[in-house]
Protein backbone atom coordinates (compact mmCIF):
# COMPACT_ATOMS: atom_id res chain seq x y z
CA UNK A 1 0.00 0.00 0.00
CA UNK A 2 2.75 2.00 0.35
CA UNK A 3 3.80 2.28 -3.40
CA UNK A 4 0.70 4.37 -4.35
CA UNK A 5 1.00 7.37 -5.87
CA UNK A 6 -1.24 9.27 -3.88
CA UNK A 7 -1.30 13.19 -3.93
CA UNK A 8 -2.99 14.30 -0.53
CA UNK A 9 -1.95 17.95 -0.46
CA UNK A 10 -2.93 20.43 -3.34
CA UNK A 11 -4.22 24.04 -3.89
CA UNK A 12 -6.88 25.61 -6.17
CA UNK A 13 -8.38 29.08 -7.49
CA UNK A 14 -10.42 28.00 -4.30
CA UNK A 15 -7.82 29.55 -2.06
CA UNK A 16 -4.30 30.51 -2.88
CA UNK A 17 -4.11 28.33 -5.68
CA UNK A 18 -3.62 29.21 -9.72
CA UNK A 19 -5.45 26.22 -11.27
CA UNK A 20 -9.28 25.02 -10.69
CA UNK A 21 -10.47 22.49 -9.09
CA UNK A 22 -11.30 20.43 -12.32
CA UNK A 23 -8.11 21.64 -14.10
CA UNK A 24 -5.86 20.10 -11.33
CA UNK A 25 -8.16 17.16 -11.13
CA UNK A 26 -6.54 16.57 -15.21
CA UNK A 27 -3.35 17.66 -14.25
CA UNK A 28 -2.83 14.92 -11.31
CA UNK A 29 -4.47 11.98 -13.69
CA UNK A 30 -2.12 12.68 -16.28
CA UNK A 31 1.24 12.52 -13.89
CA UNK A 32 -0.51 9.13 -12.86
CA UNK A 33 -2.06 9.75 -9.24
CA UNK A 34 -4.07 6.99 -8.33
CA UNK A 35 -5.71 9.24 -4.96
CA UNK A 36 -6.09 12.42 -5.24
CA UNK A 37 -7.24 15.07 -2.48
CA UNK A 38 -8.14 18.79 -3.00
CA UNK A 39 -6.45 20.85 0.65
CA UNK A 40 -7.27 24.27 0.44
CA UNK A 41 -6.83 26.78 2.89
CA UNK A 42 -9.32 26.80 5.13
CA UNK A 43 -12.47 25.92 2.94
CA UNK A 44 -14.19 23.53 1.41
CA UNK A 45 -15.82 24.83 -0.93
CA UNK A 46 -14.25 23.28 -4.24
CA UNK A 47 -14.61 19.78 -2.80
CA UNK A 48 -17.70 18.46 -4.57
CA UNK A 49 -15.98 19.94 -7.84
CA UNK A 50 -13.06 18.15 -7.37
CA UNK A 51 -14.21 14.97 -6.22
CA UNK A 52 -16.65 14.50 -9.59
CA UNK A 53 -13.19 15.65 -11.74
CA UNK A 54 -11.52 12.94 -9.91
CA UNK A 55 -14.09 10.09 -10.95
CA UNK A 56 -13.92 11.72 -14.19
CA UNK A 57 -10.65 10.58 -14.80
CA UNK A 58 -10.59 7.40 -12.74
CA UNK A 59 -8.91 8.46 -9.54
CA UNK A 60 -9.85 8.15 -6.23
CA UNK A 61 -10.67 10.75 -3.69
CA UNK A 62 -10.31 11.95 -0.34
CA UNK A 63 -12.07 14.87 0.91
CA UNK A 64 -9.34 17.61 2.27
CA UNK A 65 -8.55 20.61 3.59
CA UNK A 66 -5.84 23.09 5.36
CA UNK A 67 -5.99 24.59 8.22
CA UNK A 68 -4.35 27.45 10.02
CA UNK A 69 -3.00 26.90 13.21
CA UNK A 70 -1.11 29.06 15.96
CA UNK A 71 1.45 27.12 18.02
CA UNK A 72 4.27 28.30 19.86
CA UNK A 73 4.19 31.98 18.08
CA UNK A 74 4.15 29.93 14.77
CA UNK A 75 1.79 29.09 11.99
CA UNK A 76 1.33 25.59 11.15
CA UNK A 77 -0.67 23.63 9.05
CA UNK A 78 -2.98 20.80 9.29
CA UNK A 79 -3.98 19.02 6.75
CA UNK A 80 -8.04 17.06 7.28
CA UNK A 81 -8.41 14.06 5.21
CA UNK A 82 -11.36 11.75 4.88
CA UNK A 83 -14.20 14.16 6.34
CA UNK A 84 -17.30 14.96 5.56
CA UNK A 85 -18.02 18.06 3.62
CA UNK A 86 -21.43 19.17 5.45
CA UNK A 87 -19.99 18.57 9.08
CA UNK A 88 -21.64 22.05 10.53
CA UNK A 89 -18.68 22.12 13.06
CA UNK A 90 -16.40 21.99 10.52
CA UNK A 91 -17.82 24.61 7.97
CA UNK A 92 -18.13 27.19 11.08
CA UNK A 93 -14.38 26.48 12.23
CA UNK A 94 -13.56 27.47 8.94
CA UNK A 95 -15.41 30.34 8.85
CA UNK A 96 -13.91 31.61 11.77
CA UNK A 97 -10.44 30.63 10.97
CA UNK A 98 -11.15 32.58 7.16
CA UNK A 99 -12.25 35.97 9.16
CA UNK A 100 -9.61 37.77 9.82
CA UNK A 101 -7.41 37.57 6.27
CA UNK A 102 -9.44 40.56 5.29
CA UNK A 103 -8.18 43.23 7.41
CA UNK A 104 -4.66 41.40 8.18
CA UNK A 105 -4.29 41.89 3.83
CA UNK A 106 -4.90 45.49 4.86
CA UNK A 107 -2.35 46.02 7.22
CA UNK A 108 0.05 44.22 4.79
CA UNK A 109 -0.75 46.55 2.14
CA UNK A 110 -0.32 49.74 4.28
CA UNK A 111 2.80 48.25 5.39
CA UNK A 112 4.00 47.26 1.72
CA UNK A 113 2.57 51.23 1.12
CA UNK A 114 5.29 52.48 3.54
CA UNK A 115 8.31 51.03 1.98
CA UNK A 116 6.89 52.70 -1.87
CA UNK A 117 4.85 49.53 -2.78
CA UNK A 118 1.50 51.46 -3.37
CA UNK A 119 -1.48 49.75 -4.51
CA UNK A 120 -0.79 46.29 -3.15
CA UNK A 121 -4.17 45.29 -1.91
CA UNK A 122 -5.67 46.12 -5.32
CA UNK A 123 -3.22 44.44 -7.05
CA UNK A 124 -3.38 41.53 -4.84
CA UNK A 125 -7.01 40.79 -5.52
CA UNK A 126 -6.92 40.50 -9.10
CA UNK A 127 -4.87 37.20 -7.99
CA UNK A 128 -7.65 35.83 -5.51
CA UNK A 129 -10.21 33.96 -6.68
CA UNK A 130 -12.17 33.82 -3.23
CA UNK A 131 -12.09 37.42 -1.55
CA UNK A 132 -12.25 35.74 1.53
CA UNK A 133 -8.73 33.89 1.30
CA UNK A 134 -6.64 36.41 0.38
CA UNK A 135 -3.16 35.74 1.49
CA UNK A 136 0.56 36.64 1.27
CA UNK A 137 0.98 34.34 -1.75
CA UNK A 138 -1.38 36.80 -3.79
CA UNK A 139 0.30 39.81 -3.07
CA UNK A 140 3.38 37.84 -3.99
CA UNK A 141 1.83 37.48 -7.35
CA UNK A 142 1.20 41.35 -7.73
CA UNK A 143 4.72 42.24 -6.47
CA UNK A 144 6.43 39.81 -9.07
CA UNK A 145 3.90 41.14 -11.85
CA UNK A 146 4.83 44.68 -11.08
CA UNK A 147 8.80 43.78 -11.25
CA UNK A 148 9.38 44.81 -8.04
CA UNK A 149 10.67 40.84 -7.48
CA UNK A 150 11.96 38.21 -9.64
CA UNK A 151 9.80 35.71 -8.83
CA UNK A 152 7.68 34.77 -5.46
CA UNK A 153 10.90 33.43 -3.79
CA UNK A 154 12.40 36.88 -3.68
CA UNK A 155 9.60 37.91 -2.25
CA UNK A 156 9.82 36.25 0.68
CA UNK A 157 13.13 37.02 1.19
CA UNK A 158 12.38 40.74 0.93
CA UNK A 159 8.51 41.15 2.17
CA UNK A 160 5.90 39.97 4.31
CA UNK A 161 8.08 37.45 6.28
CA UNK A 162 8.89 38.23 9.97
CA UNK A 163 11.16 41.56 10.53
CA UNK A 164 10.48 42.77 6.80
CA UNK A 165 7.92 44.96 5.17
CA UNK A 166 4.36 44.24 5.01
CA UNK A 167 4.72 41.35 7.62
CA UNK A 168 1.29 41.24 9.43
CA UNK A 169 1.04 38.21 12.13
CA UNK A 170 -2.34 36.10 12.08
CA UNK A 171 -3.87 34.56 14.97
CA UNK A 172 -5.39 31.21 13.85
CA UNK A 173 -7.06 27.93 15.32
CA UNK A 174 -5.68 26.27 18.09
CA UNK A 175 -4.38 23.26 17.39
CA UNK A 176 -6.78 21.51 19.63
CA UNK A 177 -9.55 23.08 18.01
CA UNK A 178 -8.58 22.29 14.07
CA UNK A 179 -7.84 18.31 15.09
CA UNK A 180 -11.39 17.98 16.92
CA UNK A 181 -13.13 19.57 13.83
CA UNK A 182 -11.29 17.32 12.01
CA UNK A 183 -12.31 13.87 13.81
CA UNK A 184 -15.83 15.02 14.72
CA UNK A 185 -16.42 15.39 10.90
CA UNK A 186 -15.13 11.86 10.60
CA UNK A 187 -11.80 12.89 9.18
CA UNK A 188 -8.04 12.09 9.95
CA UNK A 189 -6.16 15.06 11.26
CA UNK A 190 -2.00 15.33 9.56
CA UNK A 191 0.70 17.57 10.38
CA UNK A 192 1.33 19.13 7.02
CA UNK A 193 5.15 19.71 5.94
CA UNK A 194 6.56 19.38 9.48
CA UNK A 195 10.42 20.32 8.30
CA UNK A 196 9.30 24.08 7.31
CA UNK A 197 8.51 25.06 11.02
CA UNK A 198 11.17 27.29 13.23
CA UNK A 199 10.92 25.08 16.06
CA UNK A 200 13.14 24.40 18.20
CA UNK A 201 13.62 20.18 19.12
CA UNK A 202 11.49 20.83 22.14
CA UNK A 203 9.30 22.77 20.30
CA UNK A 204 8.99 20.41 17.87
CA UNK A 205 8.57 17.44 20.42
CA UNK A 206 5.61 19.46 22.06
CA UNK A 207 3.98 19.75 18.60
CA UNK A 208 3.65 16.33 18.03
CA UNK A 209 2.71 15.56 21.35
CA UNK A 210 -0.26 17.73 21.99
CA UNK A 211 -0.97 16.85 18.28
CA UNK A 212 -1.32 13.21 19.41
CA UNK A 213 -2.64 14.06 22.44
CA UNK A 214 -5.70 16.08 20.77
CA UNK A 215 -6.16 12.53 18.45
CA UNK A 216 -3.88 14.12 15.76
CA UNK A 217 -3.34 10.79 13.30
CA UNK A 218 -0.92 11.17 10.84
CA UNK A 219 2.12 13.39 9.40
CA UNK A 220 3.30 14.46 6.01
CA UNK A 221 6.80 12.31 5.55
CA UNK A 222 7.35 13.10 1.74
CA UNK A 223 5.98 16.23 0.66
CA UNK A 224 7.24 19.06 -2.19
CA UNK A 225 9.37 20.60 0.51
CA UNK A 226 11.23 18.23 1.94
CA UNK A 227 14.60 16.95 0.91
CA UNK A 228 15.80 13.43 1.32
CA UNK A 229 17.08 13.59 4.27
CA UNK A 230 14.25 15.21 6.10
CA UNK A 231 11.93 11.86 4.39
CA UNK A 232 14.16 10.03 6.77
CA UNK A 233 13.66 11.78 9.62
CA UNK A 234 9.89 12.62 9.88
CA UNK A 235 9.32 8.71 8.94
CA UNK A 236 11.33 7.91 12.19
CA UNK A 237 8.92 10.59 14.19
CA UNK A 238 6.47 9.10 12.67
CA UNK A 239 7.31 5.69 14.09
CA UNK A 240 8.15 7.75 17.18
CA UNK A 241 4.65 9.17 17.69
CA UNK A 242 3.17 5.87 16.18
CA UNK A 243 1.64 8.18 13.43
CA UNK A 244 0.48 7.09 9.63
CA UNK A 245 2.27 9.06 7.03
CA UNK A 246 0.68 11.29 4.33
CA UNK A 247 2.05 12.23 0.69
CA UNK A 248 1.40 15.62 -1.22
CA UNK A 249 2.73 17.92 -3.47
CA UNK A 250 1.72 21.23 -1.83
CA UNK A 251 1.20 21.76 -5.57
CA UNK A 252 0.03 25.66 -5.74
CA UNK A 253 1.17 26.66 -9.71
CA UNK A 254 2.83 25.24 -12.53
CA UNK A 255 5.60 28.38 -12.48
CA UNK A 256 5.40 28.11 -8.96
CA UNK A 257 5.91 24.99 -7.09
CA UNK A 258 8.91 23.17 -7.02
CA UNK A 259 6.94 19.46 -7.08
CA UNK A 260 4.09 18.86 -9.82
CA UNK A 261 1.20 16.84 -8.55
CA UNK A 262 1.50 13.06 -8.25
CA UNK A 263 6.04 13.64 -8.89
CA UNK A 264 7.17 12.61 -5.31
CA UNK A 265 9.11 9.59 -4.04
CA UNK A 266 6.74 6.83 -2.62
CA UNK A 267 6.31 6.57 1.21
CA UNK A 268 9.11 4.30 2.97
CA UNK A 269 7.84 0.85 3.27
CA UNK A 270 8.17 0.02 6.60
CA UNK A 271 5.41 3.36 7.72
CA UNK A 272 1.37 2.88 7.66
CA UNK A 273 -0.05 4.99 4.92
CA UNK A 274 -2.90 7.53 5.95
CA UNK A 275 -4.82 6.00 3.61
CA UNK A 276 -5.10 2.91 5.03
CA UNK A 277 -7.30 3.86 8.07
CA UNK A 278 -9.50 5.99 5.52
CA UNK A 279 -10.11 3.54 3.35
CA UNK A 280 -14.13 3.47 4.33
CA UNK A 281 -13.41 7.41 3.43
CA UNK A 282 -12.08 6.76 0.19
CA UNK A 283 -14.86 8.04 -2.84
């Protein structure tokens, strides 16, 4: 089970994403993934799309979704697999998670505005598809568009990253909160990316074990930011933790992301696959 190529982590026009739901649905047949799951940021709303895309090329699908998360001073991401789409806790968690990205994009523009950058919140709206999930990826597209950066990697070594202009901190969920909404709605909750947090080891160590403790299941081991080595490690934390382990892309853009859909190593043999315990989840 664990050579599948599964792609459990993805982004649409939905929320910070450049492709539709239905477009990426084509995309991840033709580069051969045999699962497929739509994540957004903190909605849900393209998951019937992308579920009939999926069984209109012959893949299987998991419902998904990502949410934001405060811990420690940091944002992290957890990734809901399995769940079902009209849990009311879930759709208001979201809601309240998505409410304040509307005035936090207008303290990034006014602080983008201070260092010359005029316009920004304009410009970054032309990028977002939902109003309501308008992030620091969109004004990344707008600053790149305008030449002010190369590309979206420049970006984020010059803007809207801690100590530079047109940061804007965000408080999310609580990580208690995103994992229950998670397994209420019948879902599996999954530490997305784990190897692009600031944490310290102890940090780290208390992630995953108030994660667990919450009834946190699984944790991305081989996902489009991790190298090699850092496969290795988070599929020994996994063992650690006794946690299943989840594959995806983070796939956001074509010129974008450094992993296409479905291109990833398979999961290490010797770990449980997330979707093994989903398999009654599987459409």
């Amino acid at each position: 089970m664990s050579i599948l190529n599964a792609d459990l982590h993805c982004h649409s026009v939905v929320s910070d994403g450049t492709m539709t739901p239905e477009d990426l649905a084509a995309r991840a047949a033709q580069n051969g993934v045999e699962l497929w799951a739509l994540t957004d940021h903190d909605e849900i709303g393209g998951q019937r799309r992308a579920a009939e895309a999926a069984r209109a090329h012959g893949m299987r699908y998991l419902t998904g979704t990502e949410i934001s998360v405060t811990f420690a001073g940091e944002t992290v991401h957890i990734v809901g697999l399995g769940f079902d789409p009209d849990d009311a806790g879930m759709r208001h968690g979201l809601v309240e998670t998505r409410g304040g990205r509307g005035a936090r994009a207008l303290e990034i523009a006014a602080g983008l505005a201070q260092v010359g950058i005029r316009n920004a919140y304009e410009g970054a709206l032309k990028y977002v598809g939902n109003p309501e999930l308008i992030s620091r990826t969109h004004f990344a597209r707008f600053l790149v568009e305008t030449g002010a950066c190369r590309d979206t990697s420049e970006v984020f070594r010059r803007y809207l990253t801690e100590g530079k202009p047109g940061y804007v901190p965000h408080r999310w969920a609580s990580l208690k909160n995103a994992v229950q909404w998670i397994t209420d709605a019948g879902g599996l909750a999954v530490i997305a990316h784990p190897a692009r947090y600031k944490f310290t080891a102890n940090e780290e160590y208390a992630l995953f074990t108030e994660f667990k403790a919450h009834g946190g299941r699984g944790v991305e081991v081989v996902t489009g930011s991790h190298t090699a080595a850092e496969y290795v490690k988070y599929a020994e934390t996994a063992k650690e933790f006794g946690l299943a382990a989840s594959r995806g892309s983070d796939f956001h853009s074509p010129g974008e992301s450094h992993t296409d859909l479905g291109r990833l190593p398979y999961l290490p043999g010797e770990l449980t696959p997330v979707w093994e315990l989903l398999a009654d989840r599987i459409q």
